[in-house]
Protein backbone atom coordinates (compact mmCIF):
# COMPACT_ATOMS: atom_id res chain seq x y z
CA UNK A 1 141.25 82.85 169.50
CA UNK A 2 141.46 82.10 165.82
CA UNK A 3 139.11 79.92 165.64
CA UNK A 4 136.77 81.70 167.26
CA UNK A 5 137.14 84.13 165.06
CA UNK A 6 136.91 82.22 162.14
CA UNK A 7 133.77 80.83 163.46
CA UNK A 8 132.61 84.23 163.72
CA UNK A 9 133.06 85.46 160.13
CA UNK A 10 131.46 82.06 158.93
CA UNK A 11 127.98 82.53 161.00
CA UNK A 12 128.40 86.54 159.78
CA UNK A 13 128.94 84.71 156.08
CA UNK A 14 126.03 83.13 156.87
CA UNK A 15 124.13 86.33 157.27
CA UNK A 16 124.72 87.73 154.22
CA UNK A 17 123.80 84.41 152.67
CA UNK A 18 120.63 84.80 153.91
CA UNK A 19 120.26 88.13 153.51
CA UNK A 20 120.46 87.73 149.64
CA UNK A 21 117.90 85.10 149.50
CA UNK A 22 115.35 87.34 151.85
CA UNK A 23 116.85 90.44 149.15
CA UNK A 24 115.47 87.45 146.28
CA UNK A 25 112.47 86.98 148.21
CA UNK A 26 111.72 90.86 148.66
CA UNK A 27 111.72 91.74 144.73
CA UNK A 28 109.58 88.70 144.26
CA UNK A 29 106.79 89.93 146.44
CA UNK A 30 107.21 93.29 144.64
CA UNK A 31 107.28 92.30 141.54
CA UNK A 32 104.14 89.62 141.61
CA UNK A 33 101.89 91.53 139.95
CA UNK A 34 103.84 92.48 137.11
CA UNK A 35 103.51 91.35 133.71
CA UNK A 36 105.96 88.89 132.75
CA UNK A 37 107.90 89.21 135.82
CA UNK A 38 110.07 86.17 136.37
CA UNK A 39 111.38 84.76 139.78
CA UNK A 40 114.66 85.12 141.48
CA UNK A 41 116.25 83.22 144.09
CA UNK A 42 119.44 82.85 145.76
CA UNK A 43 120.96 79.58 146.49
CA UNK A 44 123.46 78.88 149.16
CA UNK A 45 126.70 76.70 149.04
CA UNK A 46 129.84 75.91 151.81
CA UNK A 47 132.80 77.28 150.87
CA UNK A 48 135.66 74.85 151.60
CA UNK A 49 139.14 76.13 153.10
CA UNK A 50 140.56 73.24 153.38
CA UNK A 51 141.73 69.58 152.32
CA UNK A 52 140.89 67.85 155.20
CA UNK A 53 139.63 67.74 158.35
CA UNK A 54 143.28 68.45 160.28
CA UNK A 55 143.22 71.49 158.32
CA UNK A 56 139.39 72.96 157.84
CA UNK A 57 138.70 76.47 158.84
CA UNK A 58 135.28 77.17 158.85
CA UNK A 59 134.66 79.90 156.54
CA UNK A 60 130.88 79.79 156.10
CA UNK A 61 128.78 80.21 153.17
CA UNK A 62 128.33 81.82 149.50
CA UNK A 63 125.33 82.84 147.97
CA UNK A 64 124.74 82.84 144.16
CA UNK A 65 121.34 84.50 142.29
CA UNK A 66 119.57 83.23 139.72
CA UNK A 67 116.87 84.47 137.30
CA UNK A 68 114.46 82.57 136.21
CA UNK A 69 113.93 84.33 132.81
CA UNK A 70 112.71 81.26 130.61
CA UNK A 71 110.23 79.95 132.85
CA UNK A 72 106.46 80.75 131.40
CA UNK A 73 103.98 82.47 132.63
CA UNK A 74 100.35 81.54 132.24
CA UNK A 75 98.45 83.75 129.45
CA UNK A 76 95.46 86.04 130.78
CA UNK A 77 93.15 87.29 128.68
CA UNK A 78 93.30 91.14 127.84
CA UNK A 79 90.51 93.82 126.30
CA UNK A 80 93.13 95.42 124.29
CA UNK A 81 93.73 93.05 120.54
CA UNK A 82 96.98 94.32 120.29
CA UNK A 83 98.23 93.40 123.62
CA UNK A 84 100.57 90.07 123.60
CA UNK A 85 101.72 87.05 125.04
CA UNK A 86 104.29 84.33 123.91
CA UNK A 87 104.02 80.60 124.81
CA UNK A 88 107.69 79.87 123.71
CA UNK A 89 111.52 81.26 124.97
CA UNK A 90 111.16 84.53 122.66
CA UNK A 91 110.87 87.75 123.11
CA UNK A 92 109.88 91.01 121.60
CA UNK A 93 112.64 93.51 120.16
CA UNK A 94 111.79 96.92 121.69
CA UNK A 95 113.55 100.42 121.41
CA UNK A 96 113.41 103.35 124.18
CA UNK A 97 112.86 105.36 121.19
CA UNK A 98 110.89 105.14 118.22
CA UNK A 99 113.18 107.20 115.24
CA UNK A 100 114.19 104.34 113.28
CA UNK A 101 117.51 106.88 112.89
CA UNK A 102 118.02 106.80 116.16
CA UNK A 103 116.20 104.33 117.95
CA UNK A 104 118.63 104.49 121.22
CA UNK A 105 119.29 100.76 123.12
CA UNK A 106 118.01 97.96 121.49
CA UNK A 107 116.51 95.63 124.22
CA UNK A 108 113.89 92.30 124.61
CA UNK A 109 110.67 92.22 126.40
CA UNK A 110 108.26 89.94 126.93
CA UNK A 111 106.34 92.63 128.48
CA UNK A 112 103.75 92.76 125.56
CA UNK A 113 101.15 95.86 126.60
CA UNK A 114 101.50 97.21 123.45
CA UNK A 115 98.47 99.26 122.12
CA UNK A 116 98.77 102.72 119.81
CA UNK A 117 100.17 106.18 120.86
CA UNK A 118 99.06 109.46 119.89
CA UNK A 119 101.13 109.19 116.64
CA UNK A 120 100.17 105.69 115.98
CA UNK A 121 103.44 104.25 117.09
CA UNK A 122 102.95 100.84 119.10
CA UNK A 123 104.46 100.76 122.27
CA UNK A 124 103.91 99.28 125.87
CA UNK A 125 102.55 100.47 129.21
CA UNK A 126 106.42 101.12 130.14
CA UNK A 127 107.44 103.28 126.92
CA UNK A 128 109.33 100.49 124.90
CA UNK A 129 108.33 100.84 120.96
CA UNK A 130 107.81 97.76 119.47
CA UNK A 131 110.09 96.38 116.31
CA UNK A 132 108.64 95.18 113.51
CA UNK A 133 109.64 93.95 109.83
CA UNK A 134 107.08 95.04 107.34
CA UNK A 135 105.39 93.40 104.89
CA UNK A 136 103.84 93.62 101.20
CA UNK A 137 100.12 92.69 101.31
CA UNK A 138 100.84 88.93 100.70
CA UNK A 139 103.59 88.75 104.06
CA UNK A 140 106.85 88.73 102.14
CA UNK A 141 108.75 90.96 103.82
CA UNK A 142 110.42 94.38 101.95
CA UNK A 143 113.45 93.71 104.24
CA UNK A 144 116.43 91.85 102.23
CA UNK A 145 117.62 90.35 105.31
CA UNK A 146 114.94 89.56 107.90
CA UNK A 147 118.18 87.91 110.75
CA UNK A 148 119.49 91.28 110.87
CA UNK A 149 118.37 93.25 113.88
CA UNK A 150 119.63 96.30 112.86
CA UNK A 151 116.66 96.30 109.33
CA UNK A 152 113.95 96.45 112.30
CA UNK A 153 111.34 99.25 112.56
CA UNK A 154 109.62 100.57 114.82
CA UNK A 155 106.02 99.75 114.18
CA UNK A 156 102.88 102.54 113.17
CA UNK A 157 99.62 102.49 111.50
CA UNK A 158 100.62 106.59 110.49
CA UNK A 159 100.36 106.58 107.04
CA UNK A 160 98.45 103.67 106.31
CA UNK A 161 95.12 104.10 103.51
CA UNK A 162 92.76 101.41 102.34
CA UNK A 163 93.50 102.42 98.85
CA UNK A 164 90.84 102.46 96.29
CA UNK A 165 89.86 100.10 94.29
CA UNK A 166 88.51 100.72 90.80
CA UNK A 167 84.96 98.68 89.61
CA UNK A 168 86.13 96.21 87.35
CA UNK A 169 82.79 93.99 87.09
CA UNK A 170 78.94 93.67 87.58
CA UNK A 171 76.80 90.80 87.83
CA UNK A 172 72.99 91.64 87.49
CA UNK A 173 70.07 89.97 88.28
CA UNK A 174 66.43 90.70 87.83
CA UNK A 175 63.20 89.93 86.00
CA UNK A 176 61.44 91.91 83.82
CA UNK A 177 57.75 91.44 82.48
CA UNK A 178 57.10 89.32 79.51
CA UNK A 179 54.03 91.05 79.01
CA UNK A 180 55.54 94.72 78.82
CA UNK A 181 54.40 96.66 74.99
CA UNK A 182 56.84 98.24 73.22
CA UNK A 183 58.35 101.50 74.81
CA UNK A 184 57.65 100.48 78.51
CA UNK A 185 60.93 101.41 80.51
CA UNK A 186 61.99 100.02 84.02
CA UNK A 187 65.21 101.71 85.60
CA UNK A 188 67.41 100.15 88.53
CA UNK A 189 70.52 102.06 89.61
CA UNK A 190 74.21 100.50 89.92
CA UNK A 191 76.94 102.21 92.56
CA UNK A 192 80.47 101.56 91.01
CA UNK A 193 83.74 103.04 92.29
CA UNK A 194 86.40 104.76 90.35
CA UNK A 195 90.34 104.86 90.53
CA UNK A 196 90.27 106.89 92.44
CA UNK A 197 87.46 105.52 95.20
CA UNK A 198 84.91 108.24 94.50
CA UNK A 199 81.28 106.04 94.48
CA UNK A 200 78.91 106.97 91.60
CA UNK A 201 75.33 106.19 90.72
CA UNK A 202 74.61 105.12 87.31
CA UNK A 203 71.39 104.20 85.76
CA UNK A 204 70.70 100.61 84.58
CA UNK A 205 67.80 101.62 81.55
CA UNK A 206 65.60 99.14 80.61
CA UNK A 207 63.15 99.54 77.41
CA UNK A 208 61.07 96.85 75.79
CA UNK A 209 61.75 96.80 72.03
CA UNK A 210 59.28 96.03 69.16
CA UNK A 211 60.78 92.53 68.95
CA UNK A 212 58.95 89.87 71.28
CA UNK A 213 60.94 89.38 74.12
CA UNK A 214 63.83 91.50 73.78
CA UNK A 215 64.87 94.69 75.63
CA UNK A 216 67.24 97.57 75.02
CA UNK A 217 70.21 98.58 77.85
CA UNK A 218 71.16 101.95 77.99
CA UNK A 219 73.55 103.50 80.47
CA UNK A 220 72.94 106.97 81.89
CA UNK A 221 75.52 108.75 84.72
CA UNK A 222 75.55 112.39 85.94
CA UNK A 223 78.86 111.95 86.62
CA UNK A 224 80.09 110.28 83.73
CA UNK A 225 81.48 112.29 80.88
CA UNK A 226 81.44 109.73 78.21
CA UNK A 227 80.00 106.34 78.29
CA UNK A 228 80.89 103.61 75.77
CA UNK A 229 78.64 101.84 72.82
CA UNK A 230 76.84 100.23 72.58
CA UNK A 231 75.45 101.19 76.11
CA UNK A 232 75.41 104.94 75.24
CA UNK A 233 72.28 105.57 72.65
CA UNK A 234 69.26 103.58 70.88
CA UNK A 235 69.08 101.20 70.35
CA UNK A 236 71.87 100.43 73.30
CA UNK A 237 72.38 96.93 74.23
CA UNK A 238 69.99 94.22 73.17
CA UNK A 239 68.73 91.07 75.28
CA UNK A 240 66.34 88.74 73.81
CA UNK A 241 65.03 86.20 75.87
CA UNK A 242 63.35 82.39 74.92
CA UNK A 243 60.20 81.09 75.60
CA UNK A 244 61.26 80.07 79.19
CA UNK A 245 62.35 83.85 79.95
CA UNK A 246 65.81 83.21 79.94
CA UNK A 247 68.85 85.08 77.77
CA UNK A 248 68.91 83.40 74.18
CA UNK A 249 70.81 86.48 72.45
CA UNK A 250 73.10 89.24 73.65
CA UNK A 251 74.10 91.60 71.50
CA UNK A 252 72.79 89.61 68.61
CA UNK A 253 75.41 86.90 69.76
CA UNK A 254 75.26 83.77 71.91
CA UNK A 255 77.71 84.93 74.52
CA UNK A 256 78.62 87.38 77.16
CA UNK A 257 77.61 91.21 77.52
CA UNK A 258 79.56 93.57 75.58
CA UNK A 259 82.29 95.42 78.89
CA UNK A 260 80.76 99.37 79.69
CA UNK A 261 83.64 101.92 79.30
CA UNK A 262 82.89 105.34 80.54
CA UNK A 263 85.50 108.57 81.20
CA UNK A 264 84.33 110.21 84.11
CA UNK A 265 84.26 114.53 84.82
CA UNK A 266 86.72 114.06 87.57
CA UNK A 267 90.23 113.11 87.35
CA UNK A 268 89.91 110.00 87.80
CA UNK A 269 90.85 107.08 85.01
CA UNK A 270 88.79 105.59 82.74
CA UNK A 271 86.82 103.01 84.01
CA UNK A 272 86.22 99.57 82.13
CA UNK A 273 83.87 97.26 84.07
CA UNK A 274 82.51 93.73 82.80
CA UNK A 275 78.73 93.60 82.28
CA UNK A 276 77.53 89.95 83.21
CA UNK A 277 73.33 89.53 82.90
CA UNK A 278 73.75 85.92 83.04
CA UNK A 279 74.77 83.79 80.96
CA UNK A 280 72.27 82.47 77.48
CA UNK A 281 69.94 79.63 78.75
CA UNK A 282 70.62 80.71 82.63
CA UNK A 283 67.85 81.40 85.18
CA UNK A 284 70.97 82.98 87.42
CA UNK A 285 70.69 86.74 85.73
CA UNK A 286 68.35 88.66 84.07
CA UNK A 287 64.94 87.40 83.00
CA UNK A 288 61.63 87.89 81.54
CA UNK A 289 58.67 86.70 82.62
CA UNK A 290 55.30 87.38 84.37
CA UNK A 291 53.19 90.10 83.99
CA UNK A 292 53.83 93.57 84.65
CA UNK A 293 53.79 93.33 88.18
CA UNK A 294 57.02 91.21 87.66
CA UNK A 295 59.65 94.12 88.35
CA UNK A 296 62.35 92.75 90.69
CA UNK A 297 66.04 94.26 90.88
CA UNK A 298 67.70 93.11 93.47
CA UNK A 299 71.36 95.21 94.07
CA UNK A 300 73.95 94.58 91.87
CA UNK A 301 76.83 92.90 92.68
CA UNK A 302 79.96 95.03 92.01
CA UNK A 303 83.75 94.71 92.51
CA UNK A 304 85.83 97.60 94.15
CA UNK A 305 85.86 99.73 96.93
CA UNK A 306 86.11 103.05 97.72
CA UNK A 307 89.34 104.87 99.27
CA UNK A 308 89.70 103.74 103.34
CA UNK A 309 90.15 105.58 106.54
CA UNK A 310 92.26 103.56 109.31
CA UNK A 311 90.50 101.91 112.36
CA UNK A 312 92.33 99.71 114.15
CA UNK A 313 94.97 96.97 113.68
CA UNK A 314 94.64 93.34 115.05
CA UNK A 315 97.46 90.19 115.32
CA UNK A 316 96.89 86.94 114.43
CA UNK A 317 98.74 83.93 115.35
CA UNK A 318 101.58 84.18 113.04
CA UNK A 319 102.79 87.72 114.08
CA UNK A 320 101.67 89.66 111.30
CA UNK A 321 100.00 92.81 111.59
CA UNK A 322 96.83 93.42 109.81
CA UNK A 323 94.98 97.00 109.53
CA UNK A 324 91.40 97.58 109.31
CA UNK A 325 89.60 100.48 107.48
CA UNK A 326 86.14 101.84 107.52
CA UNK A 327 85.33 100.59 103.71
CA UNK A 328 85.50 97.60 105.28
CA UNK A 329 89.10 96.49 103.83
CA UNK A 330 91.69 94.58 105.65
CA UNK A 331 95.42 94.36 104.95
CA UNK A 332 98.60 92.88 106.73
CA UNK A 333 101.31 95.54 106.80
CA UNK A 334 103.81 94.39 109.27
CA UNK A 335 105.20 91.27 111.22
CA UNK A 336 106.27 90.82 114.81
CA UNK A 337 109.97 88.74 115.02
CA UNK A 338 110.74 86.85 118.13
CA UNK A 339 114.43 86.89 119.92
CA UNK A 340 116.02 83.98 121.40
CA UNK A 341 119.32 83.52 122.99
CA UNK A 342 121.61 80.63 123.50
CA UNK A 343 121.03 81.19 127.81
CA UNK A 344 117.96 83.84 128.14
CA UNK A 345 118.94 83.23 131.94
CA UNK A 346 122.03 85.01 131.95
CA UNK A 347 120.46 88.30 129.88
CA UNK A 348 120.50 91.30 132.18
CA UNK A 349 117.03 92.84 133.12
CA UNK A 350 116.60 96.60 132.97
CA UNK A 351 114.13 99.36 134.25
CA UNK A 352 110.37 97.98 132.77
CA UNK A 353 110.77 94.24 132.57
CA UNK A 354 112.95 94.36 129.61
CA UNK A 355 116.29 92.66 129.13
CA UNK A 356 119.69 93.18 127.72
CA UNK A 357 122.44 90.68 126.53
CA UNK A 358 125.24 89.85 128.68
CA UNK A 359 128.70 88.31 127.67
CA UNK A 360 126.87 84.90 128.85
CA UNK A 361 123.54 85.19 127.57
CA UNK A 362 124.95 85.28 123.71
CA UNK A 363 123.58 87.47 121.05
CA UNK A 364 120.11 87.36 119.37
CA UNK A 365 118.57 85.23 117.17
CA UNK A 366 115.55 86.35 114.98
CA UNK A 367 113.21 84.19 113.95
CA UNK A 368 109.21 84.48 113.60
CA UNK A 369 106.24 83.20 116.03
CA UNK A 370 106.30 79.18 116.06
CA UNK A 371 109.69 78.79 114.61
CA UNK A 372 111.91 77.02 116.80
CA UNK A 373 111.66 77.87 120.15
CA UNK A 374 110.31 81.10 119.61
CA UNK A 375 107.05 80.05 120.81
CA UNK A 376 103.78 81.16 119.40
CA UNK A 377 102.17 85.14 119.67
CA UNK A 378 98.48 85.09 121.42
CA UNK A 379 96.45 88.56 120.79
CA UNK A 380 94.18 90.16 123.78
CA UNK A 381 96.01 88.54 126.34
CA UNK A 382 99.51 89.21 128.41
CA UNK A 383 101.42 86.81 130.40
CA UNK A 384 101.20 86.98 134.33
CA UNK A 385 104.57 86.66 136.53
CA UNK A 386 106.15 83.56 137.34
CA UNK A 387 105.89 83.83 141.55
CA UNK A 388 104.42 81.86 143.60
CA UNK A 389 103.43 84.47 146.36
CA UNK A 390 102.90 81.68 148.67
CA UNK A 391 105.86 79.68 148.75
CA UNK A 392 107.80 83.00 148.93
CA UNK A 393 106.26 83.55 152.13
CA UNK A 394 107.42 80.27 153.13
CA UNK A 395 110.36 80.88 152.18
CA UNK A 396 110.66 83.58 154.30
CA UNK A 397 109.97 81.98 157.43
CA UNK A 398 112.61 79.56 156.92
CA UNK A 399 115.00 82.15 156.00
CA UNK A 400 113.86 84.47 159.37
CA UNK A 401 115.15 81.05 161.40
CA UNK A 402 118.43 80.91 159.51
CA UNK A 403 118.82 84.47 160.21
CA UNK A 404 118.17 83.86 163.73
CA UNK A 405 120.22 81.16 164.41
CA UNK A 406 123.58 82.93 162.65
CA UNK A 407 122.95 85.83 164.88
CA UNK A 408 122.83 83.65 168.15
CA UNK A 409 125.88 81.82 167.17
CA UNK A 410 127.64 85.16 167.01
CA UNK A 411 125.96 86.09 169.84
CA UNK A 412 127.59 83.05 171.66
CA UNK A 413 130.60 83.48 169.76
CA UNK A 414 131.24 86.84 171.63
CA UNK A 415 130.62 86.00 174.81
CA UNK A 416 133.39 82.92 174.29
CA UNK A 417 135.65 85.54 173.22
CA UNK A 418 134.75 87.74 176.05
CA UNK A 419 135.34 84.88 178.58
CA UNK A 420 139.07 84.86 176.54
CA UNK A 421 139.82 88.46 177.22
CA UNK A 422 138.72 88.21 180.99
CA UNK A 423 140.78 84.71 181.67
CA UNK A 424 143.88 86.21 180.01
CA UNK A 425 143.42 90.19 181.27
């Protein structure tokens, strides 16, 4: 009668067994279409009650699950630039919340939706904010210690401004005619910013001297309040050209343009910006030659930039974070560390796709895209799930048969036990 009944509890062992695998296989099927989702499967083993065969009892089987966290899934390509996917055994640091003060659990996703909120805090399709170290413009980071998790912030484009930059120089090119008389004036205008990124329109004036081949620079703004010699009045700056049209003299000397300083009617600072009209014996500036039909002033070239409204933020390879602004001006601002652990396996997953540490995973390691095994960050794309939807079907099958045959062994079981109670009753 023992016996039997030990032969009972293993075939019912052997139902559970199964049971976890087709529990394995169930959560794989659900979870195939995930991002980043990563397999599960539960493998069975004998258990062993005894030393040898005089004294075995059967006692069945044990299953044990496993998570197949590091395994990688293939990258798919995305619409969104800020959405990511990792090629390595890192992951991204995420909070539920995004107060730096109180960020609430600290967790690691690979789960990398991540696109602006309404407050221009980055976080992904499931509500996990995305930690960041940030940066000065060249990618040093303003955190002392860039291994400590607890230095992380939550990363935002709030607050960010192309800031203005002040015109510092101007290179101008054009021709004028050779032929002009004295008194004949050409005018070409120049847009420079100031310090504080207002744009302003000053007047380049051109008027042909008495002397052959020279010509007088004067500087006229609206907005300016004062404006600098010797670009202010008569005779202003002088040019004179050689026979071939080109600059032999400016400002009476063989070298380069005197700088224009002008105070402006606004608050903003004085403004100081280098004059270059080509250097003497150059056909790269300003000319003379032709006839009067020879007018040609091409733009300016000028330095600065006006002040910057945010766009949009994009990710290169490295995991920095760069913003965009409508004047055109691009700066990194933040970059994206990487987690590892010593056995990613054993991390426990939570609500989302994101993971915890366990006693056997270890702690985290911080380190930054491509370093180690971190892997490397790829923009516009996301990583699919690791299941094979097919062979978990298979699976199944087998597993349906297993389930079958423990169920007619008890089945048989009983009746042998039944037969007992009727031969003894």
């Amino acid at each position: 009668m023992a016996g039997l009944n030990s032969g009972m509890n293993a075939c019912v062992s052997g139902l559970k067994g199964v049971s976890q695998r087709v529990n394995c296989h169930s959560q794989n099927l659900a979870s195939a279409g995930a991002y980043a989702a990563k397999s599960r499967a539960a493998f069975l083993s004998v258990v062993n009650t005894g030393k040898s065969l005089d004294t075995f009892v059967p006692a069945g089987i044990q299953a044990t699950n496993q998570h197949f966290i590091t395994t990688v899934g293939s990258p798919v390509s995305s619409d969104v630039p800020t959405h990511m996917s990792l090629d390595g055994q890192g992951f991204f640091i995420v909070n539920n919340k995004a107060d730096d003060a109180n960020p609430g659990q600290t967790a690691f996703t690979r789960v990398g939706t991540f696109s602006e909120n309404d407050k221009g805090e980055f976080c992904n399709h499931v509500g996990d904010f995305l930690k960041v170290f940030y940066v000065n413009p060249d990618g040093t980071p303003i955190a002392a210690n860039t291994t400590d998790i607890n230095s992380l912030q939550t990363a935002t484009s709030a607050g960010l401004s192309g800031n203005p930059v002040a015109s510092t120089s101007a290179r101008i090119k054009g021709v004028l005619s050779a032929t002009a008389l004295p008194g004949d004036t050409k005018q070409a205008t120049m847009s420079v910013y100031d310090s504080l990124g207002i744009q302003h329109n000053i007047n380049v004036n051109y008027t042909k001297t008495a002397n052959p081949l020279e010509w007088s620079i004067t500087i006229t703004s609206p907005d300016a309040a004062t404006i600098g010699a010797p670009y202010d009045t008569a005779p202003g700056m002088l040019i004179q050209f050689d026979t071939n049209g080109n600059p032999a003299l400016i400002n009476g000397a063989a070298g380069a343009a005197p700088a224009l300083s002008m105070t402006w009617t606004s608050a903003a600072a004085p403004s100081t910006i280098a004059m270059d009209f080509g250097a003497i014996g150059s056909t790269a500036g300003l000319r003379s030659v032709g006839n009067n039909k020879n007018y040609d002033f091409p733009p300016p070239t000028v330095d600065g930039r006006g002040a910057g409204k945010y766009k949009q933020t994009s990710i290169d390879k490295e995991g920095y974070m760069w913003a965009t602004f409508d004047n055109g001006y691009t700066e990194r601002y933040a970059r994206i560390p990487l987690a590892t652990f010593p056995d990613a396996n054993k991390l426990t997953e939570q609500t989302g796709g994101s993971f915890i540490t366990s006693p056997d995973s270890g702690v985290a390691r911080l380190s930054f895209a491509n370093e180690g095994t971190a892997g490397g960050i790829q923009a516009a794309s996301l990583e699919e799930s690791t299941i094979d939807t097919a062979s978990v079907f298979t699976d199944l099958i087998v597993d349906q048969q297993r389930y079958t045959a423990d169920l007619r062994g008890i089945s048989t079981i009983e009746e042998m036990l039944k037969a007992l109670e009727r031969a003894f009753g």
